[in-house]
C-alpha atoms as a PDB file:
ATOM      1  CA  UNK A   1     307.833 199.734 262.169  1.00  0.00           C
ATOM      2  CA  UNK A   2     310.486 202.020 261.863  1.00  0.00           C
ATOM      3  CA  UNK A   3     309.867 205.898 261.185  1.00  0.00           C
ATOM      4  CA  UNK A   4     312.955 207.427 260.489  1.00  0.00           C
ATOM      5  CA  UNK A   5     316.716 206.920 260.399  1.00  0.00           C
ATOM      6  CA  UNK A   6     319.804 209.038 261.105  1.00  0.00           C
ATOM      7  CA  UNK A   7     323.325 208.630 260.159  1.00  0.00           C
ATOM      8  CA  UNK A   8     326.157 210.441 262.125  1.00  0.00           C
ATOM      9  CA  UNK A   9     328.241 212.444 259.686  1.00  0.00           C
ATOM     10  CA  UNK A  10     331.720 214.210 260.491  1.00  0.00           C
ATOM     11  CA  UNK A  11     330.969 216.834 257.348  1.00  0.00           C
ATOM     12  CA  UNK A  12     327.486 217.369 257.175  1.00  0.00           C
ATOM     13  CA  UNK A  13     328.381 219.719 253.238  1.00  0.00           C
ATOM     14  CA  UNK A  14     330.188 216.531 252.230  1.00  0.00           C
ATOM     15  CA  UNK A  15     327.630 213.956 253.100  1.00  0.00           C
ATOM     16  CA  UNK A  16     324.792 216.518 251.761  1.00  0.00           C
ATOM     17  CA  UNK A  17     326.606 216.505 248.449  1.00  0.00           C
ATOM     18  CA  UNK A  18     327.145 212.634 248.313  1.00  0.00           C
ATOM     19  CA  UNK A  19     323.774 211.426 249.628  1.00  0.00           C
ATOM     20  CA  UNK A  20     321.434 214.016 247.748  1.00  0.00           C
ATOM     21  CA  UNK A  21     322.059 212.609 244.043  1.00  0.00           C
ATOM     22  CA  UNK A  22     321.973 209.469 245.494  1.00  0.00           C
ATOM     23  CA  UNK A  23     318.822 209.292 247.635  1.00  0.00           C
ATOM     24  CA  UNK A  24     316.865 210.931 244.614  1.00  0.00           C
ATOM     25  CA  UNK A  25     317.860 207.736 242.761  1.00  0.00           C
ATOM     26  CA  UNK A  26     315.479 206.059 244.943  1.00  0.00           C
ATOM     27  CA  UNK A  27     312.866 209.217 245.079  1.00  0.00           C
ATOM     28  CA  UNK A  28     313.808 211.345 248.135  1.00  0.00           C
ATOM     29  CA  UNK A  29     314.533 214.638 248.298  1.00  0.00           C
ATOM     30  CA  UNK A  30     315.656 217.385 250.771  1.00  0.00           C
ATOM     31  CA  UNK A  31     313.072 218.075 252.965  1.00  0.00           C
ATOM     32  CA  UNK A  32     314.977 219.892 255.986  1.00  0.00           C
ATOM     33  CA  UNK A  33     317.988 221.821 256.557  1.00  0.00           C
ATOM     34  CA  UNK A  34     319.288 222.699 259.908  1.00  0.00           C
ATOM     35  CA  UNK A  35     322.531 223.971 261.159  1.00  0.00           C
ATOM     36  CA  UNK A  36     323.421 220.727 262.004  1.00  0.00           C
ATOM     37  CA  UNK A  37     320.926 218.352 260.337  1.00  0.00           C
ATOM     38  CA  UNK A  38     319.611 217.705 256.884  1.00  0.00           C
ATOM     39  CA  UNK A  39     316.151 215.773 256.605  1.00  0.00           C
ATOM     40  CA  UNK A  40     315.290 213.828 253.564  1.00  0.00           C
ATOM     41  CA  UNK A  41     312.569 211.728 252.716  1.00  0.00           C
ATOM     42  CA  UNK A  42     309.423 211.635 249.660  1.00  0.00           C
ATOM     43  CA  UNK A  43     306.776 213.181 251.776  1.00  0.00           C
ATOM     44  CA  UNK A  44     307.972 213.541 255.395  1.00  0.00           C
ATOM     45  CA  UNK A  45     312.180 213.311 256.758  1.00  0.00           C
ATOM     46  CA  UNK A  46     312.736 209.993 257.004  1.00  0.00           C
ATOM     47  CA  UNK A  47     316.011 209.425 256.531  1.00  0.00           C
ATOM     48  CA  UNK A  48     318.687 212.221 258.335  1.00  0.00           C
ATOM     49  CA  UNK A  49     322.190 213.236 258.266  1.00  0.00           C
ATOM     50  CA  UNK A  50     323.362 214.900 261.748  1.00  0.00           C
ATOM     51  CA  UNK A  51     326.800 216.105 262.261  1.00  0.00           C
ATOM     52  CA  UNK A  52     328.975 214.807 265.174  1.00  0.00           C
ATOM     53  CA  UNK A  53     331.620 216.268 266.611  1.00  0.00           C
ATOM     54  CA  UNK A  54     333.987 213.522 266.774  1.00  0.00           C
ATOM     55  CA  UNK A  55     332.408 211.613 263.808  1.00  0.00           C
ATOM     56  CA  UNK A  56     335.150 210.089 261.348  1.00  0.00           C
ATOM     57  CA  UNK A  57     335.900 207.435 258.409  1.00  0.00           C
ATOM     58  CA  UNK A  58     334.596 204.106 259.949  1.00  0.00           C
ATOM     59  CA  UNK A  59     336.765 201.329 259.668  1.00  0.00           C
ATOM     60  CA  UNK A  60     335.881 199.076 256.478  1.00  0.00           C
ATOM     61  CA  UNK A  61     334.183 196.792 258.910  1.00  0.00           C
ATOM     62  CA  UNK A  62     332.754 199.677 260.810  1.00  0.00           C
ATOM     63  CA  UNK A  63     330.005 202.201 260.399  1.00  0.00           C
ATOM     64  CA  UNK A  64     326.168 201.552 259.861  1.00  0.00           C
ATOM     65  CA  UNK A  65     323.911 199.437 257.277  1.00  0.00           C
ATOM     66  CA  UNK A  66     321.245 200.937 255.905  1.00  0.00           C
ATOM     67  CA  UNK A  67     318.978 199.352 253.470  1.00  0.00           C
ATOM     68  CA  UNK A  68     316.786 201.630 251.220  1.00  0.00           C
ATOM     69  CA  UNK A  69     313.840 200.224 248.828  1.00  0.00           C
ATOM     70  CA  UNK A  70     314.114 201.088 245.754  1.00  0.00           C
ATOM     71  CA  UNK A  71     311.228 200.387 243.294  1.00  0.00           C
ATOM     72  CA  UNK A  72     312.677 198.688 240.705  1.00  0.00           C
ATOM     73  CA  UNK A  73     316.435 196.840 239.355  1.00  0.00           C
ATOM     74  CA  UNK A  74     317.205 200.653 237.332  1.00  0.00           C
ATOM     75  CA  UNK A  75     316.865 202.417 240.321  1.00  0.00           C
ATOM     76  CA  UNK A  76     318.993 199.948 242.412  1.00  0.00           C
ATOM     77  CA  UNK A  77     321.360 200.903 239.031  1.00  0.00           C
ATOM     78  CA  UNK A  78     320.786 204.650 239.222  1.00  0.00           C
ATOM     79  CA  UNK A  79     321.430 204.615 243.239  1.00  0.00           C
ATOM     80  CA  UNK A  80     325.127 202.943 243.042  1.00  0.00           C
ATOM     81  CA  UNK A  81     325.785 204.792 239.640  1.00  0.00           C
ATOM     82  CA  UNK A  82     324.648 208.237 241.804  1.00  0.00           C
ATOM     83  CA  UNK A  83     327.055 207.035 244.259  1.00  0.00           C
ATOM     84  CA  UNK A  84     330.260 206.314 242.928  1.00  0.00           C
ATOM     85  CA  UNK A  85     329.842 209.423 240.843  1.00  0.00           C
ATOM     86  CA  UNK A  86     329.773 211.134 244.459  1.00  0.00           C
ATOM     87  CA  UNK A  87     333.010 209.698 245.696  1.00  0.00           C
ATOM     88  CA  UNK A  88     331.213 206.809 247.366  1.00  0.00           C
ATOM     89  CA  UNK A  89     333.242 203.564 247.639  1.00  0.00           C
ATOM     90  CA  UNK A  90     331.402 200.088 245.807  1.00  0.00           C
ATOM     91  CA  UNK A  91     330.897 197.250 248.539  1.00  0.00           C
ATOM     92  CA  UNK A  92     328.402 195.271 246.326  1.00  0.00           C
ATOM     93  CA  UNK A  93     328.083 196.596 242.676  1.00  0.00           C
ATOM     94  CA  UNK A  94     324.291 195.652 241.319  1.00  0.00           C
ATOM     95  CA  UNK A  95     322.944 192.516 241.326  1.00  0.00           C
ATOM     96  CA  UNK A  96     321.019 189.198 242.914  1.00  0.00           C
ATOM     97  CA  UNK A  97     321.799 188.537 245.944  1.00  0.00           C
ATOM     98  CA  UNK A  98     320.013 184.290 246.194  1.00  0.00           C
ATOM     99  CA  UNK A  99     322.125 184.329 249.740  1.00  0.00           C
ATOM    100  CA  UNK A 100     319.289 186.503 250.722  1.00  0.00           C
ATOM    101  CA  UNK A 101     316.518 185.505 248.648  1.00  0.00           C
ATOM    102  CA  UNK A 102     316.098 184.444 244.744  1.00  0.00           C
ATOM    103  CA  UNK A 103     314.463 188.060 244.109  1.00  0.00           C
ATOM    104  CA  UNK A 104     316.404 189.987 245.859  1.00  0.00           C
ATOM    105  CA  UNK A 105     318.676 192.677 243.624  1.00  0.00           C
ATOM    106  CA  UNK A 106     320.500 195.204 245.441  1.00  0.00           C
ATOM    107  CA  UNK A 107     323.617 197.168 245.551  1.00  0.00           C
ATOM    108  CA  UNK A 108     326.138 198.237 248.412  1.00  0.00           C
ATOM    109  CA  UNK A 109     327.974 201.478 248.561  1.00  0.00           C
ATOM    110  CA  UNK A 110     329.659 202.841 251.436  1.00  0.00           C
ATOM    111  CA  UNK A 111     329.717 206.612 251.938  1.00  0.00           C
ATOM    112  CA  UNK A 112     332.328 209.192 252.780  1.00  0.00           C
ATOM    113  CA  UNK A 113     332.454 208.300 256.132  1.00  0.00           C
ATOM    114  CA  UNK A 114     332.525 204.429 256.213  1.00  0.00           C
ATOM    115  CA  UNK A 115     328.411 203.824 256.593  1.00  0.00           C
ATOM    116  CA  UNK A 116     327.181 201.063 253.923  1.00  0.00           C
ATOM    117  CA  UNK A 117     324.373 202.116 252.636  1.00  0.00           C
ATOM    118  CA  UNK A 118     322.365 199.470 250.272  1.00  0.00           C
ATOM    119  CA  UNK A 119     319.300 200.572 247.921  1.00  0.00           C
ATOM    120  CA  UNK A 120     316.932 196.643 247.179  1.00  0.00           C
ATOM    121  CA  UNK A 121     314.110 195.662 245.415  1.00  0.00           C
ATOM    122  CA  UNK A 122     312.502 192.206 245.011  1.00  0.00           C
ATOM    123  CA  UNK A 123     311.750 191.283 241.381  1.00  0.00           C
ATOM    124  CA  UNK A 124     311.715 187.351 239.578  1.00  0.00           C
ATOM    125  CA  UNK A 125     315.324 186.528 239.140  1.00  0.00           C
ATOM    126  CA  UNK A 126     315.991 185.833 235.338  1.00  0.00           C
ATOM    127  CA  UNK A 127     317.147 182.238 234.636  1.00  0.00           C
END
Protein backbone atom coordinates (compact mmCIF):
# COMPACT_ATOMS: atom_id res chain seq x y z
CA UNK A 1 0.00 0.00 0.00
CA UNK A 2 2.50 2.37 0.70
CA UNK A 3 5.54 3.03 -1.79
CA UNK A 4 7.88 5.11 -0.19
CA UNK A 5 8.54 7.24 2.89
CA UNK A 6 10.37 10.50 3.65
CA UNK A 7 11.60 11.94 6.79
CA UNK A 8 12.32 15.75 7.10
CA UNK A 9 15.87 16.22 8.31
CA UNK A 10 17.49 19.65 9.53
CA UNK A 11 21.22 18.10 8.54
CA UNK A 12 20.83 15.98 5.75
CA UNK A 13 25.31 14.83 6.41
CA UNK A 14 24.16 14.06 9.95
CA UNK A 15 21.11 12.02 9.29
CA UNK A 16 23.08 10.32 6.18
CA UNK A 17 25.71 9.25 8.68
CA UNK A 18 23.19 8.00 11.39
CA UNK A 19 20.60 6.27 9.18
CA UNK A 20 23.08 4.54 6.61
CA UNK A 21 24.67 1.91 9.19
CA UNK A 22 21.46 1.61 10.46
CA UNK A 23 19.13 0.97 7.52
CA UNK A 24 21.77 -1.65 6.19
CA UNK A 25 20.97 -3.50 9.44
CA UNK A 26 17.74 -4.21 7.92
CA UNK A 27 19.23 -4.55 4.11
CA UNK A 28 18.98 -1.08 2.48
CA UNK A 29 21.40 0.77 1.02
CA UNK A 30 22.01 4.20 -0.64
CA UNK A 31 20.40 4.30 -3.70
CA UNK A 32 20.20 8.23 -4.44
CA UNK A 33 21.97 11.27 -3.58
CA UNK A 34 20.73 14.68 -4.32
CA UNK A 35 21.64 18.07 -3.14
CA UNK A 36 19.01 17.93 -0.88
CA UNK A 37 17.78 14.31 -0.72
CA UNK A 38 19.24 10.92 -0.09
CA UNK A 39 17.17 7.79 -1.39
CA UNK A 40 17.56 4.45 0.20
CA UNK A 41 15.93 1.35 -0.26
CA UNK A 42 17.06 -2.73 -1.43
CA UNK A 43 16.10 -2.39 -5.01
CA UNK A 44 14.29 0.93 -5.62
CA UNK A 45 14.31 4.42 -2.89
CA UNK A 46 11.93 3.64 -0.63
CA UNK A 47 12.67 5.18 2.26
CA UNK A 48 14.16 9.17 1.94
CA UNK A 49 15.82 11.74 3.93
CA UNK A 50 15.02 15.46 2.58
CA UNK A 51 16.42 18.45 4.20
CA UNK A 52 14.14 21.27 5.53
CA UNK A 53 14.92 24.48 6.10
CA UNK A 54 13.46 25.02 9.38
CA UNK A 55 13.65 21.30 10.39
CA UNK A 56 14.88 20.80 14.15
CA UNK A 57 15.11 18.28 17.28
CA UNK A 58 11.40 17.19 17.74
CA UNK A 59 10.17 17.30 21.05
CA UNK A 60 10.43 13.73 22.85
CA UNK A 61 6.78 13.39 22.10
CA UNK A 62 7.22 14.88 18.70
CA UNK A 63 8.58 13.84 15.35
CA UNK A 64 7.49 10.79 13.12
CA UNK A 65 7.11 6.81 13.62
CA UNK A 66 8.39 4.79 11.28
CA UNK A 67 8.28 1.11 11.41
CA UNK A 68 10.81 -0.90 9.27
CA UNK A 69 10.63 -4.92 8.78
CA UNK A 70 13.33 -6.46 9.56
CA UNK A 71 13.71 -10.21 8.73
CA UNK A 72 14.57 -11.68 11.69
CA UNK A 73 15.10 -10.92 15.99
CA UNK A 74 19.33 -10.30 15.02
CA UNK A 75 18.54 -7.83 12.69
CA UNK A 76 15.96 -6.04 14.96
CA UNK A 77 19.46 -6.43 17.31
CA UNK A 78 21.85 -5.21 14.63
CA UNK A 79 19.35 -2.13 13.71
CA UNK A 80 19.24 -0.57 17.46
CA UNK A 81 22.95 -1.71 18.05
CA UNK A 82 23.69 0.36 14.44
CA UNK A 83 21.84 3.06 16.03
CA UNK A 84 23.02 3.92 19.26
CA UNK A 85 26.49 3.47 17.87
CA UNK A 86 25.32 6.51 15.54
CA UNK A 87 24.32 8.83 18.31
CA UNK A 88 20.71 7.68 18.11
CA UNK A 89 18.74 7.89 21.40
CA UNK A 90 17.00 4.15 22.74
CA UNK A 91 13.07 4.55 23.07
CA UNK A 92 12.47 0.72 23.19
CA UNK A 93 15.73 -1.41 23.46
CA UNK A 94 14.98 -5.08 21.73
CA UNK A 95 12.40 -7.15 22.58
CA UNK A 96 8.51 -8.60 22.57
CA UNK A 97 6.25 -6.34 22.46
CA UNK A 98 2.61 -8.95 23.56
CA UNK A 99 0.86 -5.23 23.83
CA UNK A 100 1.03 -5.53 20.14
CA UNK A 101 0.98 -9.06 19.44
CA UNK A 102 2.67 -12.35 21.12
CA UNK A 103 5.24 -12.40 18.03
CA UNK A 104 5.96 -9.25 17.70
CA UNK A 105 9.92 -8.26 18.57
CA UNK A 106 10.99 -4.91 17.78
CA UNK A 107 13.11 -2.09 18.86
CA UNK A 108 12.64 1.83 19.07
CA UNK A 109 15.31 4.36 18.45
CA UNK A 110 14.82 7.88 17.87
CA UNK A 111 17.19 9.71 15.53
CA UNK A 112 19.14 12.94 15.62
CA UNK A 113 16.34 14.91 15.06
CA UNK A 114 13.55 13.50 17.36
CA UNK A 115 11.82 10.91 14.58
CA UNK A 116 11.30 7.28 16.23
CA UNK A 117 12.17 5.04 14.02
CA UNK A 118 11.33 1.16 14.94
CA UNK A 119 12.87 -1.92 12.88
CA UNK A 120 9.96 -5.45 13.72
CA UNK A 121 9.70 -8.80 12.86
CA UNK A 122 7.09 -11.43 13.85
CA UNK A 123 8.63 -14.69 15.12
CA UNK A 124 7.01 -17.45 18.03
CA UNK A 125 7.63 -15.77 21.30
CA UNK A 126 9.80 -18.16 23.53
CA UNK A 127 8.00 -19.29 26.73
Amino acid sequence: MIDHISLSVSDLARAAQFYEPVLAALGHKKLVTRKTTIGFGKKYPEFWLNARAGAGPAPETGGAHVALRARDKSAVEAFHAAALSRGGICDGPPGFREQYNPSYFAAFVRDPDGNRIEAVTFVEAQI
